[in-house]
Protein backbone atom coordinates (compact mmCIF):
# COMPACT_ATOMS: atom_id res chain seq x y z
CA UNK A 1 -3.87 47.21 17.32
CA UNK A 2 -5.37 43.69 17.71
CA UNK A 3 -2.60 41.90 15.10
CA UNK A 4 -1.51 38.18 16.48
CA UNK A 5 2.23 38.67 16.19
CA UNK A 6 4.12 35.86 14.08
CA UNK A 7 7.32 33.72 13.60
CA UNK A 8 8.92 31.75 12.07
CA UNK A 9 7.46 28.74 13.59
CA UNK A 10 4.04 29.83 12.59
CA UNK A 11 4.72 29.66 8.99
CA UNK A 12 2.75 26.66 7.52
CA UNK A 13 5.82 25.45 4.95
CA UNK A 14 7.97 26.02 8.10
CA UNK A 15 6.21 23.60 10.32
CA UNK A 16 6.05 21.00 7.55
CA UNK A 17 9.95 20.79 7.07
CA UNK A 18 10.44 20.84 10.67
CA UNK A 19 8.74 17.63 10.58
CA UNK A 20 10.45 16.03 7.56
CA UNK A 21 13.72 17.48 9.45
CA UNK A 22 12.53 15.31 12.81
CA UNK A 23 11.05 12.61 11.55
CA UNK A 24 13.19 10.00 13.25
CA UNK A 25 11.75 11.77 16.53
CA UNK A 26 7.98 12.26 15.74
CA UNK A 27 5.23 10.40 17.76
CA UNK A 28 2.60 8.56 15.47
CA UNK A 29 -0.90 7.98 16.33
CA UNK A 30 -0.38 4.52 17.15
CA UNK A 31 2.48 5.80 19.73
CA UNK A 32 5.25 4.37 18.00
CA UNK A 33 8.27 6.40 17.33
CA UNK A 34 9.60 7.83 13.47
CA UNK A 35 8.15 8.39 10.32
CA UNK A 36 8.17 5.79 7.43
CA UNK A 37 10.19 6.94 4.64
CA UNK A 38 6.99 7.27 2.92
CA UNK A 39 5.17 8.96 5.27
CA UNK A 40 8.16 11.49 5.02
CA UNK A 41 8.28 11.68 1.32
CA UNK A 42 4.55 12.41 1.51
CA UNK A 43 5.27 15.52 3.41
CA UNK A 44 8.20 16.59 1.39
CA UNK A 45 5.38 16.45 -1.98
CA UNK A 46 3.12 18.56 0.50
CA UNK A 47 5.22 21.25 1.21
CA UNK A 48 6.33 21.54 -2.60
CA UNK A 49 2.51 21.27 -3.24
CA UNK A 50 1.88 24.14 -0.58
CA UNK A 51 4.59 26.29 -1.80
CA UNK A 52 3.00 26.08 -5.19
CA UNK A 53 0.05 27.32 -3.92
CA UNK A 54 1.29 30.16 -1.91
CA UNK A 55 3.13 31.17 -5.66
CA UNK A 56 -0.21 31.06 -7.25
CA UNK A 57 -2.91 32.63 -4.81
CA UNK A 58 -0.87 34.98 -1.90
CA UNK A 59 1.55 36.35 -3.87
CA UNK A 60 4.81 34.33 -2.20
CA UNK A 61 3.35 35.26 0.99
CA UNK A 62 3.57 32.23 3.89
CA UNK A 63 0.35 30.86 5.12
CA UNK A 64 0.20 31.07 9.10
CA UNK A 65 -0.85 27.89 10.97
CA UNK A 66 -3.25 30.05 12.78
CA UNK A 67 -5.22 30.70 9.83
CA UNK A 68 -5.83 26.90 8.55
CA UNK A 69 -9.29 26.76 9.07
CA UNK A 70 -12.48 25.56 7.18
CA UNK A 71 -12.68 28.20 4.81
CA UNK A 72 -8.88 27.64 3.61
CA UNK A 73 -9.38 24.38 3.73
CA UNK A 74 -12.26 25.06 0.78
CA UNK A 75 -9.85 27.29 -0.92
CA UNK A 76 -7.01 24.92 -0.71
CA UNK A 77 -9.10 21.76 -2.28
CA UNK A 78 -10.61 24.20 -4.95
CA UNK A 79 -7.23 24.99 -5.83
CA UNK A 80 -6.40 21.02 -6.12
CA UNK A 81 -9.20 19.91 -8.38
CA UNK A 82 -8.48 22.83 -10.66
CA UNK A 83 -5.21 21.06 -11.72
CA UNK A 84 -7.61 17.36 -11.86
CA UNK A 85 -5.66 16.16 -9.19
CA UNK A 86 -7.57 13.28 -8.48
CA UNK A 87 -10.40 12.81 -4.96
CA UNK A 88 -7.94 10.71 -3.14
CA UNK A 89 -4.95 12.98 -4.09
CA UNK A 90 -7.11 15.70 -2.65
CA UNK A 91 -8.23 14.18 0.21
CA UNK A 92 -4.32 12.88 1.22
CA UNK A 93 -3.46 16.93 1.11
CA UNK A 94 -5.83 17.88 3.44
CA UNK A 95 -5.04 15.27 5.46
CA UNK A 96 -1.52 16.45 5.30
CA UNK A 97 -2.83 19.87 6.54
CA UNK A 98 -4.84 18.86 9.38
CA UNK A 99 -1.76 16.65 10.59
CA UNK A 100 0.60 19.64 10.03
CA UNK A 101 -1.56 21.80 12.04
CA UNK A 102 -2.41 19.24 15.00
CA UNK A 103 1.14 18.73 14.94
CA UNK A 104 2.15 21.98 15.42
CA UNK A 105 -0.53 22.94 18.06
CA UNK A 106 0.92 20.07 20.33
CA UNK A 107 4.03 22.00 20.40
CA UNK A 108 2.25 25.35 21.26
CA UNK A 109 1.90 27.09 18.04
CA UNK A 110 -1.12 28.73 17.81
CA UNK A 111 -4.22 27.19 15.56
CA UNK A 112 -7.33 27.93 14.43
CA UNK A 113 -10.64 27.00 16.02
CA UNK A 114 -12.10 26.14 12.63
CA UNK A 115 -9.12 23.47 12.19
CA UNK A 116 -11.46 20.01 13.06
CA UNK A 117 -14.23 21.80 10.59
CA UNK A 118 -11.77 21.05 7.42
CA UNK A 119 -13.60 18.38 5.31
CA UNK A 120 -12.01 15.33 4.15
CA UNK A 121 -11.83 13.41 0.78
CA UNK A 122 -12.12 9.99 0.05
CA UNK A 123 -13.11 8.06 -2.68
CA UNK A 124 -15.22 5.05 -2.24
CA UNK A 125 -12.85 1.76 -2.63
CA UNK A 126 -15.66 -0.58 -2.54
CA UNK A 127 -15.30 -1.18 -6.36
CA UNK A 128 -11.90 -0.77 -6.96
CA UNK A 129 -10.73 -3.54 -8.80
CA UNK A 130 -8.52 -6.23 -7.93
CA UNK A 131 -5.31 -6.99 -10.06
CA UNK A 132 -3.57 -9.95 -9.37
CA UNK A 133 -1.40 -12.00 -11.35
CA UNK A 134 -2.62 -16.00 -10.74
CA UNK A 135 -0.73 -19.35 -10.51
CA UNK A 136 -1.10 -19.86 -14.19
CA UNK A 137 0.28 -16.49 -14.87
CA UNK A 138 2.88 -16.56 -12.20
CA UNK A 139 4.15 -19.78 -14.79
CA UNK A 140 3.66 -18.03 -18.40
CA UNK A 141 5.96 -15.40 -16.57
CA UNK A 142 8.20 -17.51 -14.90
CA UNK A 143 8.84 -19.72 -18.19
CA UNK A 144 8.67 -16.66 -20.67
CA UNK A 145 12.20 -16.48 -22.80
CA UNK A 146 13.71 -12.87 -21.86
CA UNK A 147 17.09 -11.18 -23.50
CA UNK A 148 16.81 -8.05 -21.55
CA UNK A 149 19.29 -8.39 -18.43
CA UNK A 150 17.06 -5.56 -16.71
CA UNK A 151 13.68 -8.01 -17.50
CA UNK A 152 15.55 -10.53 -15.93
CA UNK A 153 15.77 -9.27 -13.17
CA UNK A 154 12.89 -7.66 -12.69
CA UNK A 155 10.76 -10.88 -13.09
CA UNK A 156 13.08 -12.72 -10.08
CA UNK A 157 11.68 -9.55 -8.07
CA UNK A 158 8.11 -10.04 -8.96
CA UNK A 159 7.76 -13.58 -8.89
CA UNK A 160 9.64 -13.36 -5.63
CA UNK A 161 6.81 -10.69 -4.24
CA UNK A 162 4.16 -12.84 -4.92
CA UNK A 163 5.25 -15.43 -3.26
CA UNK A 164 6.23 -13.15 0.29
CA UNK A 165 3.25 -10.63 0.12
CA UNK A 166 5.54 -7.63 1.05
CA UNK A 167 4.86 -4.13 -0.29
CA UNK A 168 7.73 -3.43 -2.62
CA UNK A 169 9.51 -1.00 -0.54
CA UNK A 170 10.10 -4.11 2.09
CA UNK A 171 10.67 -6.52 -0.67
CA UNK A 172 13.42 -5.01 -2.06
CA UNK A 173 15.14 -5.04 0.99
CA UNK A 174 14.90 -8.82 1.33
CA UNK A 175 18.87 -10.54 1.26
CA UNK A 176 20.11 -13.76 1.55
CA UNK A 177 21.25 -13.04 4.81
CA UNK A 178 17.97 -12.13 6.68
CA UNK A 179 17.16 -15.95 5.63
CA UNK A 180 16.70 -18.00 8.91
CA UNK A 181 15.59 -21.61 9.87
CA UNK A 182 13.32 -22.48 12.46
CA UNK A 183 11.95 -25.77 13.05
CA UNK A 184 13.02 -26.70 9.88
CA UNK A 185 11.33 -23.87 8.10
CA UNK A 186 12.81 -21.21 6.41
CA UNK A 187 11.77 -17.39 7.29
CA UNK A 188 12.35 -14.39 6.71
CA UNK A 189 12.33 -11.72 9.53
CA UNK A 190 11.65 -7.77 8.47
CA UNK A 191 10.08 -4.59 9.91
CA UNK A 192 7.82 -3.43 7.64
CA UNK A 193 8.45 -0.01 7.07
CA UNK A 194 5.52 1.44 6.57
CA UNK A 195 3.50 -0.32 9.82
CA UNK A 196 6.88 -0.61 11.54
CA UNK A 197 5.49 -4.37 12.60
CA UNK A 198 7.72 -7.30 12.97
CA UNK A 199 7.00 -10.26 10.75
CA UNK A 200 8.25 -13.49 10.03
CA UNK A 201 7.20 -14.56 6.23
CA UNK A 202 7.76 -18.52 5.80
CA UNK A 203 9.10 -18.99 2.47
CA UNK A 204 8.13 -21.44 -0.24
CA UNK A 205 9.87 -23.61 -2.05
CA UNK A 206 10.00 -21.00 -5.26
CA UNK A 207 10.60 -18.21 -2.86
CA UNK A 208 13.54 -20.03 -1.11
CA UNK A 209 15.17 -20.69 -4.86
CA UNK A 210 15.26 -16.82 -6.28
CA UNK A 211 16.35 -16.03 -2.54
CA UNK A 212 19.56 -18.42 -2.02
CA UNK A 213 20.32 -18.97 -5.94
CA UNK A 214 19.20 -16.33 -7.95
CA UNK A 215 18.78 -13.21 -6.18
CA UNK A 216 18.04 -10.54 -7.87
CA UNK A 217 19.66 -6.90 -7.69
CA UNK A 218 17.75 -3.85 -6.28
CA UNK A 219 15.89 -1.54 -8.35
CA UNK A 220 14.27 1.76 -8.45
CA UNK A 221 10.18 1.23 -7.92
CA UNK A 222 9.61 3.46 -11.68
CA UNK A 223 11.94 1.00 -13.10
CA UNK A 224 10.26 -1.79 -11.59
CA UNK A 225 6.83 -0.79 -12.53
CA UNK A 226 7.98 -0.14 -16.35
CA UNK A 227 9.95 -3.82 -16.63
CA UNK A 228 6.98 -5.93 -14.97
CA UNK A 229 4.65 -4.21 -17.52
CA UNK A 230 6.77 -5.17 -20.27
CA UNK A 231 7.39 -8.39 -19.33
CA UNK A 232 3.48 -9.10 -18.57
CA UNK A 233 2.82 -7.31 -21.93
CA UNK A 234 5.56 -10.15 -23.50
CA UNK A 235 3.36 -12.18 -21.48
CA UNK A 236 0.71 -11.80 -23.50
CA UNK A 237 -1.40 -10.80 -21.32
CA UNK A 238 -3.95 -8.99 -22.99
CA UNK A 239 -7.20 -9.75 -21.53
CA UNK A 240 -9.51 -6.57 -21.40
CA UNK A 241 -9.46 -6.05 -17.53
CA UNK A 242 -11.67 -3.17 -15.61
CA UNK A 243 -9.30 -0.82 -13.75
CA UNK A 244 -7.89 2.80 -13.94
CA UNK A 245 -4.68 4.18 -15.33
CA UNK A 246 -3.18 7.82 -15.51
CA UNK A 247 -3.57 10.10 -18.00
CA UNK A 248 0.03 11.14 -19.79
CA UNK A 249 0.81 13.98 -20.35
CA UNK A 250 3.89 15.28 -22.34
CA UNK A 251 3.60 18.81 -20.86
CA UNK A 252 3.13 17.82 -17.34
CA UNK A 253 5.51 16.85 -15.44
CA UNK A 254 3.86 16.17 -12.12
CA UNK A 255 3.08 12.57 -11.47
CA UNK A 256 -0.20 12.93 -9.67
CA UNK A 257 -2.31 12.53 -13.07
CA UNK A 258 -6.44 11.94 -13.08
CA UNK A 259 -6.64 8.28 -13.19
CA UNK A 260 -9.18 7.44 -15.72
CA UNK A 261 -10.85 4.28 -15.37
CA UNK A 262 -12.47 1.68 -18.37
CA UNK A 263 -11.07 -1.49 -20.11
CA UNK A 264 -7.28 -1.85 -20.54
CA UNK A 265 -5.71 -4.63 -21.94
CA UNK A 266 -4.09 -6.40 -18.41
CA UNK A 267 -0.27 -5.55 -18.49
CA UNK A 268 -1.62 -1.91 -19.15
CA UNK A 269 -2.44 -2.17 -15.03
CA UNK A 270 0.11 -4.09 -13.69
CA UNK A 271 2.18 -2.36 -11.02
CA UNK A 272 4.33 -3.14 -7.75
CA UNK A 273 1.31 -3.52 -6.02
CA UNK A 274 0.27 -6.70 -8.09
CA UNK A 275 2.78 -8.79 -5.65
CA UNK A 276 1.23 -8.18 -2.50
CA UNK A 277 -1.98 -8.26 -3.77
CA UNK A 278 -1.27 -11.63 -5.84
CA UNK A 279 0.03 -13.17 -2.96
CA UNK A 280 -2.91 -12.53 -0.69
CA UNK A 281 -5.35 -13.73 -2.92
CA UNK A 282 -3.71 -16.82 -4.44
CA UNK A 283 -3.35 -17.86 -0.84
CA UNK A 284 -7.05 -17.34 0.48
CA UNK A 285 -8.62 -19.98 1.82
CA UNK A 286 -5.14 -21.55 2.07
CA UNK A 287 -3.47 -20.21 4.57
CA UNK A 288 -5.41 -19.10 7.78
CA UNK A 289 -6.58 -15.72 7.25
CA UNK A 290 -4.66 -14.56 10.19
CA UNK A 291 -1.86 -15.71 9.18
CA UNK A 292 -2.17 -14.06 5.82
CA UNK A 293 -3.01 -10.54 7.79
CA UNK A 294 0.23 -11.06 10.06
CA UNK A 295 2.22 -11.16 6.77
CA UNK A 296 0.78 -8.86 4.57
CA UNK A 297 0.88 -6.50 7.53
CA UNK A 298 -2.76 -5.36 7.05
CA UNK A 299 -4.74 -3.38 10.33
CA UNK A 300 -7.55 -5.85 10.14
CA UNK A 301 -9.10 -8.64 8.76
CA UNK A 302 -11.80 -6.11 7.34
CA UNK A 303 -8.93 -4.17 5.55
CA UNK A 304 -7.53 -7.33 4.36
CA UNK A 305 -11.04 -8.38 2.66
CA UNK A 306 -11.42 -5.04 0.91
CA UNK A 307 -7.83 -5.18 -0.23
CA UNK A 308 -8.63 -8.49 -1.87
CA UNK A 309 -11.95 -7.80 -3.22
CA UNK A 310 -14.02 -10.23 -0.44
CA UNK A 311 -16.25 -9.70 2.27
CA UNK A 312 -16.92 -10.62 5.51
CA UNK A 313 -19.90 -12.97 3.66
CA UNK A 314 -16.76 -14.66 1.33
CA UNK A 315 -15.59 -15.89 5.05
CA UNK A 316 -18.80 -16.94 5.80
CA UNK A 317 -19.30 -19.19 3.28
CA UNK A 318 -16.08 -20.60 3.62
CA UNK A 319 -16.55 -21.57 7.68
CA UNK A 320 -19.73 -23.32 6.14
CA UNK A 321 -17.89 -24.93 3.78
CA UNK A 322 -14.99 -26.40 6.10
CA UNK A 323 -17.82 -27.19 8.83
CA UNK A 324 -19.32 -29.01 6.02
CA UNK A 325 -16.04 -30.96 4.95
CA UNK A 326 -15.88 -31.80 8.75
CA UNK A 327 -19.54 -33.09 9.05
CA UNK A 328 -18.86 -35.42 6.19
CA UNK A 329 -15.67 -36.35 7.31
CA UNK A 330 -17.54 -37.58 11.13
CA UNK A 331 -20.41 -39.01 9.01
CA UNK A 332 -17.92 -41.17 7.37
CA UNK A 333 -15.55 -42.65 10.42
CA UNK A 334 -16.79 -45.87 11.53
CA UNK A 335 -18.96 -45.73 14.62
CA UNK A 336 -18.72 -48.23 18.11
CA UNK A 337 -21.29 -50.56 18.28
CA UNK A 338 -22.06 -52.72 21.25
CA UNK A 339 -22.09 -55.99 20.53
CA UNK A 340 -24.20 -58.72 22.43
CA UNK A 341 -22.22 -61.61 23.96
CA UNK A 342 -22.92 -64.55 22.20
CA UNK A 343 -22.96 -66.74 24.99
């Protein structure tokens, strides 16, 4: 009768929590073994995401890996930007699909020829803006008189991640313990979760203090995110900065909002990511630049430009600028003459 029989195992939702279930197990593209607990918490939004869908436009009934092709793939996007998810939203849940899919044809589950015809989503980051808080900052914060216990705390945390350049599900993991001295420097070794990398962070003076005398107690990310805007908004800092924040809605309850981007007054944008992103641009120009990229646990030094707003030109300037310095420097030192004996 020409119908493909099915099971289990072909059932798109299926394939998605036997992922989540084996994470610990799953090969990455790099070859390195296990899932990030992000990468895993992605998947478990997908398959909620996909399950929604299936509620909506089949009736409850499963989608088949074997039908994931290009014209789903249209279907399924449609369906995303009719709730204003926004591009990149979009474009991480077809990426979600295609890995799904590739996933589940390595372990001999039937897929469609159409699946590499899926378009992707991106939006351009060329002009996203960078938020950092700077030295100056760093010290209104730092000296700022607090009541709250919970703003406390939260302010040891984020003066503490700009001064390691960690993303904050690695900082919070930082303890006094993991502290270690090495030719009389203290470091601190951690595997980054999301990269899986090794790295050794030296730590600063300030870093070293919150760290062996102050450390601060862990806390949920959202409750992170709300403090540090409260404290920068205590701050006073209320400069109109470019940048994009979610819409709220009372009636929604999903967190994946349309970002909506304009003039906000600064603590309006401040997030966990304002550590890492503080820390590698306060320190440009510096520290080495591969030494930055070996701590901030970036791919490449192109990545780590574009996550600090600079471009391969900024570095330019900057070798003329030190090759300068140095010209100067051998145009100054005193030069050996030959002198003439006398006699």
């Amino acid at each position: 009768n020409g119908i493909v029989p099915t099971t289990n195992k072909d059932h798109l939702t299926n394939h998605i929590q036997y992922i989540v279930d084996n994470a610990q197990r799953i090969k990455k593209a790099n070859n390195q073994i296990g899932l990030s607990h992000s990468r895993v918490k992605s998947y478990k939004l997908f398959k909620n995401t996909v399950t929604r869908y299936q509620v909506e436009m089949t009736k409850g009934t499963p989608l088949l890996i074997k039908d994931i092709g290009y014209e789903f793939g249209e279907q399924f996007a449609d369906w995303l930007f009719s709730k204003n998810y926004s591009l990149n939203y979009v474009g991480k849940n077809i990426d979600n699909l295609k890995a799904v899919c590739r996933d589940a044809e390595k372990r001999g589950i039937t897929t469609s020829d159409q699946l590499n015809r899926i378009s992707s989503f991106s939006k351009p980051t060329e002009n996203d803006e960078v938020i950092i808080l700077s030295n100056e900052e760093q010290s209104i914060i730092e000296n700022l008189e607090l009541t709250s216990e919970a703003l406390k705390n939260a302010r040891k945390w984020l003066l503490l991640g700009c001064q390691v350049g960690q993303r904050y599900g690695d900082l919070i993991r930082i303890t006094p313990d993991m502290v270690k001295a090495t030719n009389n420097i203290k470091v601190i070794e951690l595997q980054q979760q999301k990269t899986g990398k090794l790295v050794a962070i030296p730590l600063l003076p300030k870093a070293i203090e919150i760290i062996e005398n102050e450390m601060p107690y862990p806390i949920a990310s959202q409750n992170f995110n709300q403090y540090i805007k409260k404290i920068c908004e205590l701050a006073e800092l209320n400069e109109l900065t470019k940048g994009s924040k979610y819409l709220t809605d009372d009636n929604k309850k999903d967190k994946h909002r349309v970002r909506v981007p304009g003039f906000y007054p600064k603590w309006q944008l401040i997030g966990s990511h304002v550590c890492r992103r503080s820390f590698a641009s306060n320190f440009y120009t510096k520290i080495p630049t591969p030494i930055l990229i070996s701590i901030t646990g970036h791919g490449t030094e192109k990545m780590f430009l574009k996550y600090i707003g600079r471009t391969s030109l900024d570095n330019a300037h900057q070798m003329m600028e030190y090759f300068g310095k140095l010209q100067a420097k051998e145009d100054k030192e005193p030069q050996l003459q030959v002198l003439r004996n006398a006699n």
